[in-house]
Protein backbone atom coordinates (compact mmCIF):
# COMPACT_ATOMS: atom_id res chain seq x y z
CA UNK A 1 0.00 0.00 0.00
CA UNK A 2 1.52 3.14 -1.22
CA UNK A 3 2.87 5.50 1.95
CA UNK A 4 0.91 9.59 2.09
CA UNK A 5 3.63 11.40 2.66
CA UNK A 6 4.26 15.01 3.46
CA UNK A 7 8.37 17.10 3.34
CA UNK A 8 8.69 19.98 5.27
CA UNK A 9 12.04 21.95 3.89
CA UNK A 10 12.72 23.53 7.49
CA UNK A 11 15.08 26.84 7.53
CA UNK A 12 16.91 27.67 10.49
CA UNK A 13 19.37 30.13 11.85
CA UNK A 14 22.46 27.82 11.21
CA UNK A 15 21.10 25.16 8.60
CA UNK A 16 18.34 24.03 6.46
CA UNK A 17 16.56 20.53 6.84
CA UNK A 18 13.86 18.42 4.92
CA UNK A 19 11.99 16.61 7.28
CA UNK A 20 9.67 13.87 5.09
CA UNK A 21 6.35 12.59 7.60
CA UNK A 22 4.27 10.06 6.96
CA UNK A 23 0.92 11.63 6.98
CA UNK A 24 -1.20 8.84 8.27
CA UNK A 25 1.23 8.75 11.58
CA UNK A 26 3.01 12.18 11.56
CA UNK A 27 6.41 10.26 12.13
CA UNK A 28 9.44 11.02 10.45
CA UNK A 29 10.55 8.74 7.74
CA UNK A 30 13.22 10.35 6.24
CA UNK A 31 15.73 13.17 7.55
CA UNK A 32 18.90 15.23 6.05
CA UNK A 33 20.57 19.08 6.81
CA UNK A 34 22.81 21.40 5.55
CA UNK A 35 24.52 24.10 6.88
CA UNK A 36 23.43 27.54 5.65
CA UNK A 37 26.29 29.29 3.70
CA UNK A 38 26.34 33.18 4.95
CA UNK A 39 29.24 34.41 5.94
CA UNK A 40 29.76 38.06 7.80
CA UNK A 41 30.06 40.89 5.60
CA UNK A 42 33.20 42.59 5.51
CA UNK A 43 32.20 46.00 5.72
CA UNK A 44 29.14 46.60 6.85
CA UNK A 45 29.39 45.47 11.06
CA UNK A 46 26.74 42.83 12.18
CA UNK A 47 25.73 41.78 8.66
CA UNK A 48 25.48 38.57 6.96
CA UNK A 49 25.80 38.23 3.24
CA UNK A 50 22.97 35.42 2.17
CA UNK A 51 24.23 34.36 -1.21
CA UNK A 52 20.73 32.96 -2.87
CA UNK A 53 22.29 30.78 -5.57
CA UNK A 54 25.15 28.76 -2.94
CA UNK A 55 21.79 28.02 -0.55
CA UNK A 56 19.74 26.85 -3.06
CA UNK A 57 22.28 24.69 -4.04
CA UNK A 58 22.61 23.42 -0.43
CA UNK A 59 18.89 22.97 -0.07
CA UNK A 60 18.48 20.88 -3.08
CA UNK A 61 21.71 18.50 -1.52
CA UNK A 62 19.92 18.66 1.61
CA UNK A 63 16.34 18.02 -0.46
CA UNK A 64 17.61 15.10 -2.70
CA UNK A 65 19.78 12.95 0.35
CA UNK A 66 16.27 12.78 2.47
CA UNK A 67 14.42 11.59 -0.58
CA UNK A 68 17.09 8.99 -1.35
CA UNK A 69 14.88 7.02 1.75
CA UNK A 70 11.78 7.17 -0.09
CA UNK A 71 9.70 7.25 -3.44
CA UNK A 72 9.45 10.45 -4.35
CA UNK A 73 6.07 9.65 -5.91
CA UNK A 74 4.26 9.08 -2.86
CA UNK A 75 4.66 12.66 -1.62
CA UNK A 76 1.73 14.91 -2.05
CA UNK A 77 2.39 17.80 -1.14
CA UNK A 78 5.60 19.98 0.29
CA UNK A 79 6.33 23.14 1.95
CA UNK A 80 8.66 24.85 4.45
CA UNK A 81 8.99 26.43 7.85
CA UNK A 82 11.49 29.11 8.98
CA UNK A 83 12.44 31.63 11.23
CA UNK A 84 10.76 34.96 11.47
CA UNK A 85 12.02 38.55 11.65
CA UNK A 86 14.01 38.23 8.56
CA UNK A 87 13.92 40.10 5.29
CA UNK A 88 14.59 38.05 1.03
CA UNK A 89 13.71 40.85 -0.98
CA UNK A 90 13.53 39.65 -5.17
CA UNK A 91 13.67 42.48 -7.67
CA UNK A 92 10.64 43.63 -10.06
CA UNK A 93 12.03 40.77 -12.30
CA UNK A 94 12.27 38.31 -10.56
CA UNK A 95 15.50 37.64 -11.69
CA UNK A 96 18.11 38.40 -8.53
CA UNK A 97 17.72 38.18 -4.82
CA UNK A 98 18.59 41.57 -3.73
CA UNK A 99 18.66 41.48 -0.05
CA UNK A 100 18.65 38.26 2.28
CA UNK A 101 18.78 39.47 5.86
CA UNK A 102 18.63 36.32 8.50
CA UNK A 103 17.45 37.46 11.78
CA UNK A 104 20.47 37.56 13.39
CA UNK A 105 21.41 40.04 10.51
CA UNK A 106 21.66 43.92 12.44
CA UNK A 107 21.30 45.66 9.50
CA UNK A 108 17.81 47.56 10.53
CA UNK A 109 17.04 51.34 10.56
CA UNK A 110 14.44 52.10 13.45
CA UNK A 111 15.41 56.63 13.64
CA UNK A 112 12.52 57.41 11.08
CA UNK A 113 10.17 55.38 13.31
CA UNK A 114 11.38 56.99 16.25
CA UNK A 115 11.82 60.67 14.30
CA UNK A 116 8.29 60.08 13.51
CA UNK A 117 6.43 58.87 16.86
CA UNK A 118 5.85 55.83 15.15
CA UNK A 119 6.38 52.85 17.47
CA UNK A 120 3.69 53.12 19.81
CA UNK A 121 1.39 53.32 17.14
CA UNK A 122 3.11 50.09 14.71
CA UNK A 123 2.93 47.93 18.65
CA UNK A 124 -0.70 48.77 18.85
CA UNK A 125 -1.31 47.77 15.05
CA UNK A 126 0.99 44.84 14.69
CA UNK A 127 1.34 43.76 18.98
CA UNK A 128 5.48 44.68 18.40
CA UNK A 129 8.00 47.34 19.40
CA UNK A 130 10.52 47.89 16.34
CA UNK A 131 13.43 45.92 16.81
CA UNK A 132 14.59 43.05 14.38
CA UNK A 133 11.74 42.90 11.87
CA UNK A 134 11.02 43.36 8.23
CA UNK A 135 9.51 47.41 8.27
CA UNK A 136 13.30 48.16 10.00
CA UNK A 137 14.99 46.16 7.78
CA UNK A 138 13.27 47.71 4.82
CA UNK A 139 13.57 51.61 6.50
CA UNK A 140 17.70 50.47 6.33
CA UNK A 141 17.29 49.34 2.85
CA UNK A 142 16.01 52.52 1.86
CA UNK A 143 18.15 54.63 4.11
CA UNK A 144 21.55 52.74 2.79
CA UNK A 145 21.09 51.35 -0.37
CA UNK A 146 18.15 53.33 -2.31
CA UNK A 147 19.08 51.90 -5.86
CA UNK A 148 18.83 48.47 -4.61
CA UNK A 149 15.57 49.57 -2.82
CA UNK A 150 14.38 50.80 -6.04
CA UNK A 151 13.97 47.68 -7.69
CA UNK A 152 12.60 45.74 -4.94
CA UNK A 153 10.01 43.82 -6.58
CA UNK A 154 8.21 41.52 -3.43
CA UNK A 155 9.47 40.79 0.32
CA UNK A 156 9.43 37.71 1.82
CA UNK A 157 10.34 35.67 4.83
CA UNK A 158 12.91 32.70 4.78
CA UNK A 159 10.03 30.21 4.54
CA UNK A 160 8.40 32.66 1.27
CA UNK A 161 12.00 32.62 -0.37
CA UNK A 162 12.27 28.54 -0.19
CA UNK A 163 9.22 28.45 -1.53
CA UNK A 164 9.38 30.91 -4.09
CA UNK A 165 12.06 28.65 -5.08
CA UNK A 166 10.44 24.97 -5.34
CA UNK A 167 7.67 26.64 -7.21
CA UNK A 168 8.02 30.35 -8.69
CA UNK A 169 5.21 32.18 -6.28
CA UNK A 170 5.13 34.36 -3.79
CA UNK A 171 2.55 34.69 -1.29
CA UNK A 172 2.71 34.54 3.07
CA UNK A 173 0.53 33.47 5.63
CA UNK A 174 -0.57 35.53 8.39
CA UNK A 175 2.11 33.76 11.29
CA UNK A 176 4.85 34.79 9.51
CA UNK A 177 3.89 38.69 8.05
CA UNK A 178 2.83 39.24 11.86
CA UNK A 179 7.08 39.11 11.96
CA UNK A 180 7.02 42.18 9.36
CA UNK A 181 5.42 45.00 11.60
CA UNK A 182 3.12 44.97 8.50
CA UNK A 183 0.24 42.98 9.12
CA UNK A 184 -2.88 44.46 11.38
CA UNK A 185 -3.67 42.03 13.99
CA UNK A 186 -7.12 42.67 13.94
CA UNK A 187 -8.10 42.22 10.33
CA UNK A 188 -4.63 39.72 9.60
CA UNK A 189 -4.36 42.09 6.48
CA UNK A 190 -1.53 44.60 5.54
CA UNK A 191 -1.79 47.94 7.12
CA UNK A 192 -1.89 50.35 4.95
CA UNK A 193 -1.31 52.98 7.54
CA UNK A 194 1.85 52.38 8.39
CA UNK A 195 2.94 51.39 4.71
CA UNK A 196 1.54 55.28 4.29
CA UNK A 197 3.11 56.54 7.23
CA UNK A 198 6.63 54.83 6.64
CA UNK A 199 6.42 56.11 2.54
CA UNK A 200 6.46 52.53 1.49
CA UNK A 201 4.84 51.13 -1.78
CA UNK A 202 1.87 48.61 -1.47
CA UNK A 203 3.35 46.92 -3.96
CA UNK A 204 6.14 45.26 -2.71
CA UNK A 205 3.77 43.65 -0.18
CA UNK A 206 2.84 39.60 -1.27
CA UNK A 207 -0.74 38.29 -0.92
CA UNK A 208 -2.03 37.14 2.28
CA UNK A 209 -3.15 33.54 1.88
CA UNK A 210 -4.25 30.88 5.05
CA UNK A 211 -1.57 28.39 6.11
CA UNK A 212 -1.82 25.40 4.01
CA UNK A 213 -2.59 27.44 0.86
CA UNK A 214 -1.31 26.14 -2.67
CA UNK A 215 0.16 28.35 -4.74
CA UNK A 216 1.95 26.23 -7.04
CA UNK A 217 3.39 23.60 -7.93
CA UNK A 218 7.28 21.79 -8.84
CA UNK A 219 8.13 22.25 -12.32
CA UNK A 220 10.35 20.30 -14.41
CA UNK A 221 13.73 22.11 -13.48
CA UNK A 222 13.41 22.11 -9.59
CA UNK A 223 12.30 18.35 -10.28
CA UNK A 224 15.47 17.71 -11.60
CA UNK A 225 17.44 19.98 -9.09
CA UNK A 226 15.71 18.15 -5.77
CA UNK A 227 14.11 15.02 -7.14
CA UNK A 228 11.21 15.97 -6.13
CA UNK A 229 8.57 14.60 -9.12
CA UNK A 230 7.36 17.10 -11.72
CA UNK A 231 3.63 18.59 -10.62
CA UNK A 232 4.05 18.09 -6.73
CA UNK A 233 1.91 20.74 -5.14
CA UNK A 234 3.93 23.50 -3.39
CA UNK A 235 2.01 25.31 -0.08
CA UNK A 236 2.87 28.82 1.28
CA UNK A 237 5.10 28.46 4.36
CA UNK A 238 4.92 28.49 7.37
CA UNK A 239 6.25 30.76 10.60
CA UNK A 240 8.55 28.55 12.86
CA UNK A 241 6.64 29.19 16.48
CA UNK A 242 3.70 29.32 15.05
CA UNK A 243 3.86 26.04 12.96
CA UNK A 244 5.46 24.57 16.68
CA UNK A 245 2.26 25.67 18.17
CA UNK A 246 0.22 23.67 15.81
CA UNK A 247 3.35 20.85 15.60
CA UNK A 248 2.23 20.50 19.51
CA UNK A 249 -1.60 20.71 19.58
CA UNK A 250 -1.82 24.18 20.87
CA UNK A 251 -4.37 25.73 19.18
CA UNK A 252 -7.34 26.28 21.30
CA UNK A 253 -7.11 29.18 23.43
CA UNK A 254 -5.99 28.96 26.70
CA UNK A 255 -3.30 26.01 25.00
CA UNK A 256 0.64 27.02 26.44
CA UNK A 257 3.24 25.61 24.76
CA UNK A 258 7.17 26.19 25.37
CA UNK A 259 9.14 26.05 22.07
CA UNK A 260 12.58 25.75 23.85
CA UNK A 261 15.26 26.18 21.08
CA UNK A 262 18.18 28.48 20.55
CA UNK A 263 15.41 31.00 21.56
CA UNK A 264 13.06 30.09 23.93
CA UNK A 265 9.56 30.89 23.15
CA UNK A 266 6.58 30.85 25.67
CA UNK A 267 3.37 31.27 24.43
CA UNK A 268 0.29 30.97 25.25
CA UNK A 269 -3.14 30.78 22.68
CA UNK A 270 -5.90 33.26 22.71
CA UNK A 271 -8.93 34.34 21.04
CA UNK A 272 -8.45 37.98 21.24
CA UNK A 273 -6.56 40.11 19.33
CA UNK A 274 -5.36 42.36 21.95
CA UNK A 275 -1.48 43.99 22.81
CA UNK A 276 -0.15 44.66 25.88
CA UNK A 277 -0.58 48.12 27.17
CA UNK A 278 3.01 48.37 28.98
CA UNK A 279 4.48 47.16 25.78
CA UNK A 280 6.59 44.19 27.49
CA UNK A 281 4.89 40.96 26.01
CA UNK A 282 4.10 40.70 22.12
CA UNK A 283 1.14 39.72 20.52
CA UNK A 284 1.32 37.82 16.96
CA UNK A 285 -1.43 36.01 14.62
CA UNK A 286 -1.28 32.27 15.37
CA UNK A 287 -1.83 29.95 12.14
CA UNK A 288 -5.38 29.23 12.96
CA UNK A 289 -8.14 31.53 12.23
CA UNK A 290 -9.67 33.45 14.89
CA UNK A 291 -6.64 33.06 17.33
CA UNK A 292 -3.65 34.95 18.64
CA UNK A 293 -0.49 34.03 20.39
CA UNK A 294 0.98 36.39 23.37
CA UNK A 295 5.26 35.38 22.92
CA UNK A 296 7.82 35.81 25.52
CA UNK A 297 11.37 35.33 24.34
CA UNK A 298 13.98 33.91 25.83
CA UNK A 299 17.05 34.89 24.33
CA UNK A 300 19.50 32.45 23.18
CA UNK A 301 18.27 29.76 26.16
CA UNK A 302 19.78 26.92 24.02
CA UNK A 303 22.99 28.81 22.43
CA UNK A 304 24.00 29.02 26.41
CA UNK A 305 23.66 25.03 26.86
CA UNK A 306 25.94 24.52 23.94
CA UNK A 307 28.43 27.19 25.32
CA UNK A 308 28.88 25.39 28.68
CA UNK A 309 28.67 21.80 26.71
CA UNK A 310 31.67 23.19 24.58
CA UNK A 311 33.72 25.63 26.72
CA UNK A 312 33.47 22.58 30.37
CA UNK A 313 32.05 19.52 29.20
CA UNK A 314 35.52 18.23 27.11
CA UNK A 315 35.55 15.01 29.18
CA UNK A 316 31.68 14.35 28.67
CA UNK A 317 31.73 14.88 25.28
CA UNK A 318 34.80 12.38 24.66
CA UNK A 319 33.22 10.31 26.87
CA UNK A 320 29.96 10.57 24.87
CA UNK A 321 32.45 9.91 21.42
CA UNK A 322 33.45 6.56 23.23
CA UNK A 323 30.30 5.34 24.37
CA UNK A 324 27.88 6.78 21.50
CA UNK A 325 26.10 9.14 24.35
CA UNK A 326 24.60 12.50 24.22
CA UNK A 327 27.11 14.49 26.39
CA UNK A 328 24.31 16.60 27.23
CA UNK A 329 22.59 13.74 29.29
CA UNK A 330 26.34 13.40 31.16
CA UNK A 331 26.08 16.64 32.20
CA UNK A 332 22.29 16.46 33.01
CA UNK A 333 23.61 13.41 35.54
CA UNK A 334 25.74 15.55 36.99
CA UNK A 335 23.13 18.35 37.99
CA UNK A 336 20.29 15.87 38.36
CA UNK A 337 22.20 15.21 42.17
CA UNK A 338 21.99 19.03 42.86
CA UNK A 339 19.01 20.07 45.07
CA UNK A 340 16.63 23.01 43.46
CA UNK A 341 18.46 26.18 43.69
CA UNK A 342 21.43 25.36 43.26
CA UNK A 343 22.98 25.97 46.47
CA UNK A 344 21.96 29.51 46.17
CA UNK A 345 24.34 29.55 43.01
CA UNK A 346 22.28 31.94 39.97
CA UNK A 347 23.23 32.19 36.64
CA UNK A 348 22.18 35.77 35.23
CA UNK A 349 22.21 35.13 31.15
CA UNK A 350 18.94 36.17 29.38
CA UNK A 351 15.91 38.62 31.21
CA UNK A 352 12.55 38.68 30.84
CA UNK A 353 11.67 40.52 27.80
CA UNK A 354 10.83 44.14 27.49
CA UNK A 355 10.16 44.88 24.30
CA UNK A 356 10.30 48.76 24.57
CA UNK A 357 13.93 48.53 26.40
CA UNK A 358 15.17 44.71 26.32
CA UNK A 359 18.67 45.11 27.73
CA UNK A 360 21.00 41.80 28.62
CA UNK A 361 23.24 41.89 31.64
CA UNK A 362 26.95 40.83 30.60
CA UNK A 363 26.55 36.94 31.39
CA UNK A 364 27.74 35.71 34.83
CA UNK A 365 27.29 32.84 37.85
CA UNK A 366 27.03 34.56 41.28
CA UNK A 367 26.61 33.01 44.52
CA UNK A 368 29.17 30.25 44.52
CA UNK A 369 31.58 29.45 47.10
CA UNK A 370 35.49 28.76 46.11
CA UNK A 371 36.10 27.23 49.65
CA UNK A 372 33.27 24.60 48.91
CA UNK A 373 33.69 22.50 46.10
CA UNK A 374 31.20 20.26 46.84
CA UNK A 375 28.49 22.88 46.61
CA UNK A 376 30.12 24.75 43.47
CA UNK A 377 31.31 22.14 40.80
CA UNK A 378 30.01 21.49 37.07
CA UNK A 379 27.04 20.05 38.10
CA UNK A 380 26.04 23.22 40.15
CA UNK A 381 27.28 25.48 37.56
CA UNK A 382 25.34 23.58 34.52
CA UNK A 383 21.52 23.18 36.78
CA UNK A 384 21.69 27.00 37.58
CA UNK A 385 22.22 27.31 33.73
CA UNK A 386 18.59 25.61 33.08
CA UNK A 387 17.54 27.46 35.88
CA UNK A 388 18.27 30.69 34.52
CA UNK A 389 16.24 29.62 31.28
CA UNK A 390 13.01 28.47 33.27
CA UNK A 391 12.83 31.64 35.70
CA UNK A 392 12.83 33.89 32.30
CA UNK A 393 10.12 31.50 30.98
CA UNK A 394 8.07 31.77 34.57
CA UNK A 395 8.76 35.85 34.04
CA UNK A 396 7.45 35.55 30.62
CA UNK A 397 4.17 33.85 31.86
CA UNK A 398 3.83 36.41 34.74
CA UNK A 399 4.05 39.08 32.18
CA UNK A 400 0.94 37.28 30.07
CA UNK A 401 -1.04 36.84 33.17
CA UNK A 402 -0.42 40.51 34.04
CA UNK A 403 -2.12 41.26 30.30
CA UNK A 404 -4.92 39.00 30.20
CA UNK A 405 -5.45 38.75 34.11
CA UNK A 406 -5.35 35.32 34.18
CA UNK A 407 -3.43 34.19 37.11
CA UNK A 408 -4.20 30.62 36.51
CA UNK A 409 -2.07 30.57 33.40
CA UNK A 410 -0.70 28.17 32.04
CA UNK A 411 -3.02 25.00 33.19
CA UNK A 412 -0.62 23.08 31.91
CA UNK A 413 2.71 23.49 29.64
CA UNK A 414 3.86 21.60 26.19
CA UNK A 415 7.47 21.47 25.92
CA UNK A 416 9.11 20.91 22.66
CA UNK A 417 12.33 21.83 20.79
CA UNK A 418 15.78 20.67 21.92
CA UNK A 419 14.78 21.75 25.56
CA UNK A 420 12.36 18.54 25.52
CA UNK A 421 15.00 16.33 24.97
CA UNK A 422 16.33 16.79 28.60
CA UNK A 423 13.97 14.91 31.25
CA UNK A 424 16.03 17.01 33.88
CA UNK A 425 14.94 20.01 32.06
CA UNK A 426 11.48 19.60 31.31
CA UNK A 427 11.51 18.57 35.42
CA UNK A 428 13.00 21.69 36.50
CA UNK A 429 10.22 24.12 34.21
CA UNK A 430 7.59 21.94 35.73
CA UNK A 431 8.49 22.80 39.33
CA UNK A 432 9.50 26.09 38.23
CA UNK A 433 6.11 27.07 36.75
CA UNK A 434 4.20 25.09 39.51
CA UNK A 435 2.46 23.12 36.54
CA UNK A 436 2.12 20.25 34.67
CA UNK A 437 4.56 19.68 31.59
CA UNK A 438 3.94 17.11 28.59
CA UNK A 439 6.47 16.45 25.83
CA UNK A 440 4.71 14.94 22.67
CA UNK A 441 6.22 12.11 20.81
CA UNK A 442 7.55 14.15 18.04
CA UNK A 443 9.54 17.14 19.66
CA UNK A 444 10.59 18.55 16.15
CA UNK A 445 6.92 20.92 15.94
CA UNK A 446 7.95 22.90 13.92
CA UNK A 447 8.25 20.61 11.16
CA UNK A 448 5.78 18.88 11.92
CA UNK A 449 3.05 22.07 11.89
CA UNK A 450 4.02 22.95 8.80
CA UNK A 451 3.49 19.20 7.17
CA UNK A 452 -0.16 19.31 8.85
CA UNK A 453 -1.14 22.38 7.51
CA UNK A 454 0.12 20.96 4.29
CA UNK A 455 -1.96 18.31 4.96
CA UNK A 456 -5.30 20.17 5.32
CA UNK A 457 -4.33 22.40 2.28
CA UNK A 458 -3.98 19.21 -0.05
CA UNK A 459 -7.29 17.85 1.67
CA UNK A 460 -6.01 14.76 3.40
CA UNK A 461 -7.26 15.86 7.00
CA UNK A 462 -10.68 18.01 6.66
CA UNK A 463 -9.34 20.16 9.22
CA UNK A 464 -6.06 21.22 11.72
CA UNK A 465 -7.87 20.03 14.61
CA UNK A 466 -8.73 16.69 13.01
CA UNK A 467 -5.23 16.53 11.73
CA UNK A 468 -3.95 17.14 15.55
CA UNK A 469 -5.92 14.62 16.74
CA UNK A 470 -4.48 12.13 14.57
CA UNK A 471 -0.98 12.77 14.52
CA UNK A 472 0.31 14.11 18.06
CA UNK A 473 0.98 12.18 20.39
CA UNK A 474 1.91 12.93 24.09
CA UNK A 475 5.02 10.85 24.77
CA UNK A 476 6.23 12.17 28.81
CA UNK A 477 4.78 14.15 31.57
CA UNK A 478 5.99 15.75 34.53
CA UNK A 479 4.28 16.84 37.92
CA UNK A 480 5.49 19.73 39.94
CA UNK A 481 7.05 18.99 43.15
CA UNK A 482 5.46 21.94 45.87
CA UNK A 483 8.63 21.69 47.97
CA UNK A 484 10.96 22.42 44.58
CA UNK A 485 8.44 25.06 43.63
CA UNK A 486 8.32 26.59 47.05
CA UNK A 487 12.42 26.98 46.56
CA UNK A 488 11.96 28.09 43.06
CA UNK A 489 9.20 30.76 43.64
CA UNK A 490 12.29 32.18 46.36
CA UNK A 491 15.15 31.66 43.76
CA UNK A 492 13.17 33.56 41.03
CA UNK A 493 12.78 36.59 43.51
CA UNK A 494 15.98 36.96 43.98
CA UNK A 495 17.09 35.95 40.08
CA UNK A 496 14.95 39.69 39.78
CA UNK A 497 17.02 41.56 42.05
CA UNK A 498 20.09 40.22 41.36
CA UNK A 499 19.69 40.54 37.41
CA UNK A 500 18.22 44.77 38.13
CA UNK A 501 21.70 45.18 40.16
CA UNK A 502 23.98 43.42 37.16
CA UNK A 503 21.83 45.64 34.82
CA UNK A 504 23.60 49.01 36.43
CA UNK A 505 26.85 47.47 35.27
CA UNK A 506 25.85 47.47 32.03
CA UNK A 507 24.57 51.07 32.53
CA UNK A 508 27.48 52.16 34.13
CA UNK A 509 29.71 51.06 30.90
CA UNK A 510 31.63 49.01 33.36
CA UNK A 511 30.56 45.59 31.17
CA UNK A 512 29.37 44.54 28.00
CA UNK A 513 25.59 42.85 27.77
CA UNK A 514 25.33 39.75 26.73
C-alpha cells in the first residue's frame, strides 16, 4: 500500500533541513541538513551576506539525500517552515535576490520610526515594538542602499524565499507577516497605515493567503534539481513558532506551549486580538483563524547550553564519542544530584523581555563558594544554567497573566524543541512554573506544523484540529514537586534583584551585555 507522505524543507538560523512525515502517523521517515552558507560581511558590522544561488544549491543537496529514503512519488504535497524577523527581498524581475537578511542580521534602521512617533502606534497595530523585523529592515534598505531599494520587486520571509524557489510564487501566511510589523492584527491584512506613514509602496507587499494554501506547484527544473517529481503541489510556508504551536496541539485558546530552542519561546493561545498596554509581552497572529499568540522570548536559552557543553564539558563529550552518548545527558547526571536552587548559586544570562527597552546583563554565575567544592562544581554550575532559562520562561508567563489577568495561566505546559530532549529540564520548568509539563512524541513541531497544515491544504485531514488529533501524540509528563516550587518561587525573587543590580553594570559602561 503506497505511503501519504508530506516534506517539510525547514530553515533555520544555522542550517536548512527536509523533514519527510508520513501523513497517516506524523512520524518522520526520512531526515537530512545542511549548513546555511552566509558568511559576515566585511564592511558593513553585524551583517550577513545570504548568497541565494550557494543556498539553493545546499537545499536541493539537503532536499535530494532525504528523498534517497523514499519514493518520491508518494509525496503529495511539500512546503517549508522558517524563522521569522528576517527580510529576502527579489527584484521587479524576478531575476536576482537583492537582499537576504537572516534574523540575526543587524542591519535595521528604526530613527525614522522613532523621528516620527511611530512605534507606539506600529505595537498597537501589529502587537510589536521595532526591533529586528522586516519594516526596519526595509527603512535600512532605503536609508543605505536606495538603488537596490528601487527595484525591490516583493518581500518575503525565509520560509516565502524557499518556496518561491520549489515553485516560482510568492505569497505569506498571516504567522509569519505578523514578523514584518506589517500585518494588522485585527483584520490579519496589511496595514496600509503604516505602509503610508513609513512612505512605502503597497506593492512590494505579497498576498495574504491561510496556512496550508497552494500556490503552485514543482516544475520540471526544480524536479530535476531536488528530485522531487514534476507537478508536486507547493504550499505557502509556514512561521517557525507558530507552525510549533500547531506541531504541539496548541491551538485552542488557553493552549501554552514552550518552544525551547536556541530561543526560547513561551506562548500561550488566545482568542483575542489584543497587545499589551506596557508594551513588554508581544502579541502575533497564530496559524489558525480566529486566534492569537501572546510570545515571551527567551534569548539564546539553548545557544548558552551549547556554550557550557563546549567551553566545560571536554571530558563528557569524549566520553559521549566513546560510548555513543549525548554528552548533554552526562552533564544532566551531573546536575540531576543538585538540590533546586542550586545551592543559592544563579546564573544571570537572558531577562525577561521588554520589548520597549530589552537590555542583557553581561553573562555571569554569582553566589558560589570557592572554599566549597562540593556545593560549586560542574554540576552546580550547569543546573543554575537551566535554571536561569526556566525563571525567564516563569517571568514571561507572569508578564501574560499581568495582560490577560489570568493568574491561573498556564493550566498546563507543552514542551518541545531541543529543551524537551532533557527529562532534567522539562523537570526543572515543571516545578519552576508550579504546573504540569507534557512532551509529545515528536519534539521537532515545527516541522511537523508545517506538514499538517500541508496536509489540510492538499485535503487529506478536513481540518487542523482533526489533523492534531491524529498525529500528536503525548510521549512524557511531569508533575510539579510543591517543595521544589516553594524553593523556586524564592530563587526567582531573587534571580529579579540580582539581574536589576547586574543591569547598572551594564549602565554604568563598566561591562558589556550579553
Amino acid at each position: 500500500m503506497a505511503r501519504r507522505l508530506t516534506a517539510t524543507i525547514d530553515c533555520g538560523s544555522s542550517n536548512v533541513r527536509c523533514i519527510i512525515f508520513d501523513a497517516d502517523t506524523g512520524r518522520q521517515v526520512s531526515v537530512a541538513s545542511q549548513d546555511w552558507y552566509v558568511p559576515r560581511n566585511s564592511v558593513i558590522p553585524g551583517a550577513y551576506d545570504f548568497d541565494s544561488r550557494a543556498n539553493w544549491k545546499l537545499a536541493c543537496e539537503c532536499i535530494r539525500e532525504a528523498l534517497s529514503r523514499v519514493d518520491a512519488a508518494q509525496i503529495d504535497v511539500v512546503t517549508a517552515s522558517g524563522f521569522r524577523h528576517g527580510i529576502f527581498c527579489v527584484d521587479t524581475q524576478r531575476s536576482e535576490t537583492l537582499y537576504g537578511c537572516f534574523n540575526m542580521d543587524s542591519r535595521t534602521d528604526c530613527d525614522y520610526l522613532y523621528e516620527h512617533n511611530l512605534q507606539r502606534k506600529i505595537f498597537d497595530i501589529t502587537g510589536d515594538w521595532p526591533s529586528l523585523h522586516g519594516l526596519p529592515r526595509l527603512m535600512w534598505i532605503k536609508r543605505h542602499d536606495p538603488e537596490a531599494f528601487s527595484r525591490i520587486g516583493k518581500i518575503m520571509l525565509v520560509s516565502g524565499w524557499l518556496v518561491y524557489q520549489l515553485c516560482g510564487e510568492i505569497a505569506v501566511e498571516p504567522g509569519d507577516a505578523s514578523s514584518t510589523l506589517l500585518l494588522e492584527l485585527k483584520t490579519r491584512a496589511w496595514s496600509r497605515e503604516i505602509m503610508d506613514a513609513c512612505e512605502l509602496p503597497l506593492s512590494i507587499l505579497p498576498p495574504v493567503v491561510e496556512p496550508g494554501t497552494i500556490i503552485g506547484t514543482i516544475g520540471a527544473r526544480v524536479a530535476e534539481d531536488t528530485g522531487f517529481a514534476a507537478g508536486t503541489p507547493v504550499t505557502v510556508g509556514a512561521a517557525d513558532t507558530q507552525a510549533g504551536l500547531v506541531g504541539v496541539g496548541a491551538i485552542a485558546p488557553g493552549d501554552s506551549a514552550l518552544i525551547g530552542g536556541t530561543y526560547w519561546m513561551s506562548c500561550h493561545v488566545t482568542d483575542r486580538p489584543y497587545t499589551d498596554p506596557e508594551y513588554r509581552t508581544r502579541t502575533s497572529c497564530h496559524s489558525q483563524r480566529g486566534r492569537w499568540i501572546f510570545e515571551g522570548v527567551g534569548f539564546l536559552a539553548g545557544l548558552t547550553v551549547r556554550w557550557f557543553r563546549d567551553a566545560f564539558g571536554e571530558q563528557e563529550k569524549q566520553i559521549a564519542g566513546t560510548y555513543r552518548m549525548n554528552p548533554y545527558d552526562l552533564l544532566d547526571r551531573l546536575a540531576e544530584t543538585v538540590p533546586a536552587g542550586s545551592y543559592g548559586v544563579q546564573a544571570l544570562f537572558a531577562d525577561v523581555a521588554n520589548q520597549q527597552k530589552w537590555m542583557m546583563c553581561s553573562p555571569t554565575f554569582v553566589g558560589w563558594d570557592i572554599l566549597n567544592p562540593e556545593t560549586s562544581h560542574k554540576g552546580v554550575f550547569f543546573r543554575a544554567l537551566l535554571e536561569n532559562a526556566c525563571y525567564q520562561s516563569f517571568g514571561e508567563f507572569a508578564s501574560i497573566q499581568r495582560v490577560t489577568g489570568d493568574v491561573s495561566l498556564p493550566e498546563k505546559l507543552i514542551v518541545c524543541g531541543g529543551a524537551a530532549h532533557s527529562r532534567l529540564w522539562c523537570g526543572i520548568i515543571s516545578d519552576v512554573i508550579g504546573k504540569p509539563v507534557t512532551v509529545p512524541e515528536e519534539k521537532e513541531g515545527t516541522a511537523l506544523g508545517a506538514a499538517i497544515l500541508a496536509m489540510v491544504g492538499k485535503g487529506l485531514y478536513r481540518d487542523t484540529e482533526e489533523a492534531v488529533r491524529a498525529l500528536i501524540r503525548e510521549k512524557e509528563s511531569y508533575e510539579p514537586s510543591p517543595a521544589n516550587h516553594r524553593v523556586y518561587r524564592d530563587e526567582y525573587a531573587r534571580w529579579r534583584e540580582l539581574y536589576a543590580n547586574a543591569l547598572t553594570l551594564v549602565e554604568r559602561g563598566l561591562v558589556k551585555p550579553m
